[in-house]
N, C-alpha and C. Protein backbone atom coordinates (compact mmCIF):
# COMPACT_ATOMS: atom_id res chain seq x y z
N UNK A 1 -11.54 -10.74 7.03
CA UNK A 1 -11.83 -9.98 5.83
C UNK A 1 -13.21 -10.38 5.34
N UNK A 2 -13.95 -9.58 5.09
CA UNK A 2 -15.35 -9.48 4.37
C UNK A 2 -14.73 -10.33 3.37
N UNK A 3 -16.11 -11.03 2.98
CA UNK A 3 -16.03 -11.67 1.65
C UNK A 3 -16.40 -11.28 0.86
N UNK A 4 -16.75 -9.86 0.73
CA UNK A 4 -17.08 -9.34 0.24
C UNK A 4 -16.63 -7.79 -0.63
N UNK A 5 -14.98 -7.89 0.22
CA UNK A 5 -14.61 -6.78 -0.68
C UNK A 5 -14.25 -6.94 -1.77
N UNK A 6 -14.54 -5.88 -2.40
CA UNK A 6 -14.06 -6.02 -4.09
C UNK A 6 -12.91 -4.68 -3.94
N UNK A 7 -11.86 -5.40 -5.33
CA UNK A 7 -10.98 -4.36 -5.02
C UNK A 7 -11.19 -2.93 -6.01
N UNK A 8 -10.72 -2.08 -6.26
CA UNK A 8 -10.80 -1.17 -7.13
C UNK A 8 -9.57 -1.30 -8.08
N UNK A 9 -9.93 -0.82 -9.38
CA UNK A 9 -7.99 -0.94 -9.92
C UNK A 9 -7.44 -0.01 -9.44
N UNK A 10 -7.50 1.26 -8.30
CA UNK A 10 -6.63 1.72 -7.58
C UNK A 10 -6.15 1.11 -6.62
N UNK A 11 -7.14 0.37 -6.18
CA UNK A 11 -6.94 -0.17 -4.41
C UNK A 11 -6.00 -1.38 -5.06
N UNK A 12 -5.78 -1.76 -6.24
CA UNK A 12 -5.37 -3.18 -6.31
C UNK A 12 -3.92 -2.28 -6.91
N UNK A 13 -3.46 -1.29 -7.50
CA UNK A 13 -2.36 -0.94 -7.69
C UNK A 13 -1.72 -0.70 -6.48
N UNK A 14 -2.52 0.29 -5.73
CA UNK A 14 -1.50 0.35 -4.34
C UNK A 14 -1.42 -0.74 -3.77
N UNK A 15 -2.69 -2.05 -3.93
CA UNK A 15 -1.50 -3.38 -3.01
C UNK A 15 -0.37 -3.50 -3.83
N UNK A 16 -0.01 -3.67 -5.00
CA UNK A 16 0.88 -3.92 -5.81
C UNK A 16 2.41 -3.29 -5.49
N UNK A 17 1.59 -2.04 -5.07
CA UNK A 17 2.69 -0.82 -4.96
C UNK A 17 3.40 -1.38 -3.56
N UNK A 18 2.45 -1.92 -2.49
CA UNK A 18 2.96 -2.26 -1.31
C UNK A 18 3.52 -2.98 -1.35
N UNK A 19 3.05 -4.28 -2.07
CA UNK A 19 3.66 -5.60 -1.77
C UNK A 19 5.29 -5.81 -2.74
N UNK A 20 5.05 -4.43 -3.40
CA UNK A 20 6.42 -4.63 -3.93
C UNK A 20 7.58 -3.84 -3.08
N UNK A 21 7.36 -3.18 -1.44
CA UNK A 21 8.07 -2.53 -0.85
C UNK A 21 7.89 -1.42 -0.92
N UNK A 22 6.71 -0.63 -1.04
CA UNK A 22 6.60 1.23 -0.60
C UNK A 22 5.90 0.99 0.35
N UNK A 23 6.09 1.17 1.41
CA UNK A 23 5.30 0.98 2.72
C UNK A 23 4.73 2.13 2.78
N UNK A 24 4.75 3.34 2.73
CA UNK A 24 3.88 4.53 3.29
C UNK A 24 3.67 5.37 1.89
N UNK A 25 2.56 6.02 2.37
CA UNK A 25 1.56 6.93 1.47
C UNK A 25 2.10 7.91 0.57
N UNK A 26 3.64 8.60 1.20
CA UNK A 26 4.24 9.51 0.16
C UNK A 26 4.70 8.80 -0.92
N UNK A 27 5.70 7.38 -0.47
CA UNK A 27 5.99 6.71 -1.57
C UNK A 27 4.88 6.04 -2.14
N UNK A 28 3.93 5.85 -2.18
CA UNK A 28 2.68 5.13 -3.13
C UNK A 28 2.03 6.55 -3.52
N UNK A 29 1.99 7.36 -3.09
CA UNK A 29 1.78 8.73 -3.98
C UNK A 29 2.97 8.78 -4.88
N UNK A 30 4.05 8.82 -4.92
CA UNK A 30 5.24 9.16 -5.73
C UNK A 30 4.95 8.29 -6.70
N UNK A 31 5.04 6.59 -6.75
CA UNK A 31 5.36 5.70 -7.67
C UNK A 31 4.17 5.63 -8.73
N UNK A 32 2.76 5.81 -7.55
CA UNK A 32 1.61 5.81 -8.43
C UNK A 32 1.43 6.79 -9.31
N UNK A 33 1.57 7.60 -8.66
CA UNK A 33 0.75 9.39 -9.17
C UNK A 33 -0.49 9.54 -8.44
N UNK A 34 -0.94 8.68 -7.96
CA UNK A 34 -2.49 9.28 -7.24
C UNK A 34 -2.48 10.40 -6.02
N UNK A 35 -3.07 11.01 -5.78
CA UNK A 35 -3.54 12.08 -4.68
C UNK A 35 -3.56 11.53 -3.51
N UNK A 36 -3.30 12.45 -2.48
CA UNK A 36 -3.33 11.93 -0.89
C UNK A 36 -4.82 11.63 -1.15
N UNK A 37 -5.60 12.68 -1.46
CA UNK A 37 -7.08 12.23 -1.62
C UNK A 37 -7.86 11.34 -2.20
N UNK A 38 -6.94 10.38 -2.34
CA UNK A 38 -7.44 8.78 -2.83
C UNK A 38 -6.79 8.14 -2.05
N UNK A 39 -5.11 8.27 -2.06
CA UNK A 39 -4.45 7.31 -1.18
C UNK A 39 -4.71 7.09 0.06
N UNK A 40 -4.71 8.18 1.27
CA UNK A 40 -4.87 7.71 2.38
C UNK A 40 -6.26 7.41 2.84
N UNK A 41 -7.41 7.70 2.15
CA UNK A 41 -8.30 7.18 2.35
C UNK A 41 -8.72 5.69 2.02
N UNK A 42 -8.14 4.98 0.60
CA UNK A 42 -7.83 3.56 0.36
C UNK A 42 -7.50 2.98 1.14
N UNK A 43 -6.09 3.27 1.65
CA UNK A 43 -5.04 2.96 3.02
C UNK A 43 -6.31 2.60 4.07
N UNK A 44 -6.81 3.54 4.41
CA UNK A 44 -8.28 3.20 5.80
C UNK A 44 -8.81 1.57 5.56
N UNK A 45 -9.51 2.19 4.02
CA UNK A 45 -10.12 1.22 3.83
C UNK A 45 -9.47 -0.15 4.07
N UNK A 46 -8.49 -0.38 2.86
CA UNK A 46 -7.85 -1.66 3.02
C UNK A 46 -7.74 -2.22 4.61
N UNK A 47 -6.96 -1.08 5.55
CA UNK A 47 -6.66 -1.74 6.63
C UNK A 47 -8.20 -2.08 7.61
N UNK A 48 -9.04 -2.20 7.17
CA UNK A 48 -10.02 -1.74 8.23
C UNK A 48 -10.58 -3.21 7.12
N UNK A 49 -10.48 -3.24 5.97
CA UNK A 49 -11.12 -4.90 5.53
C UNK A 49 -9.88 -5.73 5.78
N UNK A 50 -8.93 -5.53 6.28
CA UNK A 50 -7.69 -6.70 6.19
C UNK A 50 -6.97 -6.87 5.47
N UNK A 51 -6.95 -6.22 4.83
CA UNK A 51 -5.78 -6.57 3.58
C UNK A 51 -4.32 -6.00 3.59
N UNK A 52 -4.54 -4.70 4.71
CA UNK A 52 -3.25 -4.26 4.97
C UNK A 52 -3.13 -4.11 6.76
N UNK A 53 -1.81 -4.20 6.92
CA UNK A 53 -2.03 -3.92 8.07
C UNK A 53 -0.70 -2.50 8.35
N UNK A 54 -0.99 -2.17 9.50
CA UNK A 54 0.01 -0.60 9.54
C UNK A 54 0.22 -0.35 10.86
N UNK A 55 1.33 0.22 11.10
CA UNK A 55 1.98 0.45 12.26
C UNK A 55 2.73 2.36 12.27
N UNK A 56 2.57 3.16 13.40
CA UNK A 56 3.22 4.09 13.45
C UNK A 56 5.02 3.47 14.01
N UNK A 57 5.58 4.81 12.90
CA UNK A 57 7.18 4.33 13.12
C UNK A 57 7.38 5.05 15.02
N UNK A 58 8.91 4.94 15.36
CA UNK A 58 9.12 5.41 16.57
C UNK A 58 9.01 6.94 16.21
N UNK A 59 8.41 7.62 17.00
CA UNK A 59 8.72 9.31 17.05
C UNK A 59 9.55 9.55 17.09
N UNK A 60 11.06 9.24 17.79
CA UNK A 60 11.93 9.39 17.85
C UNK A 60 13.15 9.47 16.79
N UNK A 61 12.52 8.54 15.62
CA UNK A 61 13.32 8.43 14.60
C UNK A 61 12.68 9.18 13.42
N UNK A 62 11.33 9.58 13.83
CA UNK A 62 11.02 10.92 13.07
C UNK A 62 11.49 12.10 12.98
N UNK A 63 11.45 12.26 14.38
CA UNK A 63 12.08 13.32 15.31
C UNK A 63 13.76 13.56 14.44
N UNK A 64 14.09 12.82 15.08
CA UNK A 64 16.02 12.96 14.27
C UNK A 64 15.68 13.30 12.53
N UNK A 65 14.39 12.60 12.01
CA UNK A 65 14.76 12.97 10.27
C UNK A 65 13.93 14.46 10.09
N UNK A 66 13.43 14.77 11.43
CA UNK A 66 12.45 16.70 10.79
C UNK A 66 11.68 16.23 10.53
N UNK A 67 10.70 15.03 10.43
CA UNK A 67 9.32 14.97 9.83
C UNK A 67 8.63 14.20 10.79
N UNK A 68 7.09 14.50 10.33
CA UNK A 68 6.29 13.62 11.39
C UNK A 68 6.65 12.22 10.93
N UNK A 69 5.96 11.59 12.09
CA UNK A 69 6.33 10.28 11.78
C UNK A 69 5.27 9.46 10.28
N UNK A 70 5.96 8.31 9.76
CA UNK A 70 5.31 7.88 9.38
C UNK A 70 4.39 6.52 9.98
N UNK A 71 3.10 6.46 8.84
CA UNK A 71 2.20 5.03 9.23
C UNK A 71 3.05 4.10 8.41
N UNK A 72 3.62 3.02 8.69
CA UNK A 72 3.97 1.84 7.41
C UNK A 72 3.03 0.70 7.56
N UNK A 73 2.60 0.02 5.73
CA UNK A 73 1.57 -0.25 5.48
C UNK A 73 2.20 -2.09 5.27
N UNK A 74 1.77 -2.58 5.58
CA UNK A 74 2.09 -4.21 4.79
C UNK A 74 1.22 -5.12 4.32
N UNK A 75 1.08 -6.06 3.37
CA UNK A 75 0.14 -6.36 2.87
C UNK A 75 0.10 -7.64 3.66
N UNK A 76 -1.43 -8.08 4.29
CA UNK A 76 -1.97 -9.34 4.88
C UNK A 76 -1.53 -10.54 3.83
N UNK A 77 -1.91 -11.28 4.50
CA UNK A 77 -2.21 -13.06 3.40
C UNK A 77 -3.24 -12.58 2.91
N UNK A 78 -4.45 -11.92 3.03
CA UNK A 78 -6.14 -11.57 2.51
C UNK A 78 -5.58 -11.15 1.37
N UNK A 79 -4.64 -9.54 1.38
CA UNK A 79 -4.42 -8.87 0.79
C UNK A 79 -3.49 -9.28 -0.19
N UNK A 80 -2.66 -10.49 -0.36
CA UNK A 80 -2.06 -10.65 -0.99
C UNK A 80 -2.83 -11.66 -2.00
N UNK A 81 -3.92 -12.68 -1.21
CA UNK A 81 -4.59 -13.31 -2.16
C UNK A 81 -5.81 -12.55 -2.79
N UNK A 82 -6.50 -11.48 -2.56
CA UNK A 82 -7.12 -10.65 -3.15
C UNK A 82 -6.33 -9.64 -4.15
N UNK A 83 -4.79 -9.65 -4.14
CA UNK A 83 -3.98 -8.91 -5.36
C UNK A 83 -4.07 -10.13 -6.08
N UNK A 84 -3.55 -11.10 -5.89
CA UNK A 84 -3.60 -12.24 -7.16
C UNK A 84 -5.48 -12.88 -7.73
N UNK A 85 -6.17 -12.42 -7.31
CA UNK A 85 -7.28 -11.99 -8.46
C UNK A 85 -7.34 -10.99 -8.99
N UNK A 86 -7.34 -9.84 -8.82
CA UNK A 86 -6.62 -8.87 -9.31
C UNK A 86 -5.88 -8.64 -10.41
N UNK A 87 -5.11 -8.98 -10.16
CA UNK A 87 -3.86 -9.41 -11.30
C UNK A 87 -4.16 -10.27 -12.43
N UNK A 88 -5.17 -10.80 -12.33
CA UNK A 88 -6.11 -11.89 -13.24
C UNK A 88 -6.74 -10.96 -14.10
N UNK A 89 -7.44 -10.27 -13.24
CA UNK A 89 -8.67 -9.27 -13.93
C UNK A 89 -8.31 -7.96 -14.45
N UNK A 90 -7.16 -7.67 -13.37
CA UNK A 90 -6.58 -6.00 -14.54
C UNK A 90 -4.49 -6.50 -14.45
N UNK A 91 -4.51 -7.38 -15.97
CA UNK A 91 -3.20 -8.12 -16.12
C UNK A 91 -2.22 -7.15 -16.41
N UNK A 92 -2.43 -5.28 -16.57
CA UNK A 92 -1.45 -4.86 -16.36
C UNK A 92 -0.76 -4.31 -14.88
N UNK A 93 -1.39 -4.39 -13.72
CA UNK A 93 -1.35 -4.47 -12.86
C UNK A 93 0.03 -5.20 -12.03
N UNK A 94 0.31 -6.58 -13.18
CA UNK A 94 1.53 -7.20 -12.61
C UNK A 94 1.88 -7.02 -12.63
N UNK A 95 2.54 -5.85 -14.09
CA UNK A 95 4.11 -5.43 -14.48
C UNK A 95 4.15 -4.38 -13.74
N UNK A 96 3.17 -3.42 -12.77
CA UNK A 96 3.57 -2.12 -12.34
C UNK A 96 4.16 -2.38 -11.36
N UNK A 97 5.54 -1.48 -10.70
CA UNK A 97 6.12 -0.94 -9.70
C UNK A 97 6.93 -2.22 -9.14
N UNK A 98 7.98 -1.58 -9.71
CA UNK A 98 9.05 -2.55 -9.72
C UNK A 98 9.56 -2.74 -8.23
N UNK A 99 10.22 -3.72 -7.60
CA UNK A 99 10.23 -3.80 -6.21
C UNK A 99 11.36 -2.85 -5.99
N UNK A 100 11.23 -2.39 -4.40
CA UNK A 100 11.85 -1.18 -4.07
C UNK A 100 13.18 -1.72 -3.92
N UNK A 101 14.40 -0.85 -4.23
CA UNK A 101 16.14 -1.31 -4.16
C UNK A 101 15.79 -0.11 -2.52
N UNK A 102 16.91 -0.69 -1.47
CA UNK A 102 17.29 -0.64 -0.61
C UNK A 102 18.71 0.21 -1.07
N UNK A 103 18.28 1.72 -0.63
CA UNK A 103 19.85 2.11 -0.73
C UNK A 103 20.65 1.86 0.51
N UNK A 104 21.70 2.03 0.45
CA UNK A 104 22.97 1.38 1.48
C UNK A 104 23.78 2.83 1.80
């Protein structure tokens, strides 16, 4: 990771959003409210300075749900110690996006 990235208070909500369990872009569009046209371009960014890293799911299990597949996003060690400055500097940041419940 550059030592040099700085985060944005978007880029630092969607780590927030991640690291509290929304792995992909529809759900960090949903929880946030921001636009694909911020989100998945952030998403680039982050993963391309380190802070997130992302994986395509199996096609196959896309396939069975009708949709393309998704990218899922996870937050690095970089990315997690670049949210906790963050969280320093924009302190409402901590309380957003409560961690994701696992339905059963």
């Amino acid at each position: 990771m550059p030592e040099t990235v700085r985060l944005s208070h978007t880029a630092a909500l969607m780590l927030k959003t991640l690291k509290e369990g929304y792995s992909y872009g529809f759900d960090i569009m949903d929880i946030t409210g921001l636009p694909s046209g911020t989100v998945y371009p952030a998403l680039r960014r982050m993963e391309s300075d380190g802070l997130i890293e992302g994986h395509w799911e199996d096609e196959q299990k896309a396939l069975r749900d009708e949709r393309p597949p998704r990218r899922y996003y996870k937050v690095t060690s970089a990315g997690r110690l670049k949210l906790a400055e963050a969280e320093k500097k924009y302190p409402l940041i901590a309380q957003f996006a409560r961690p994701k419940t696992v339905k059963v």
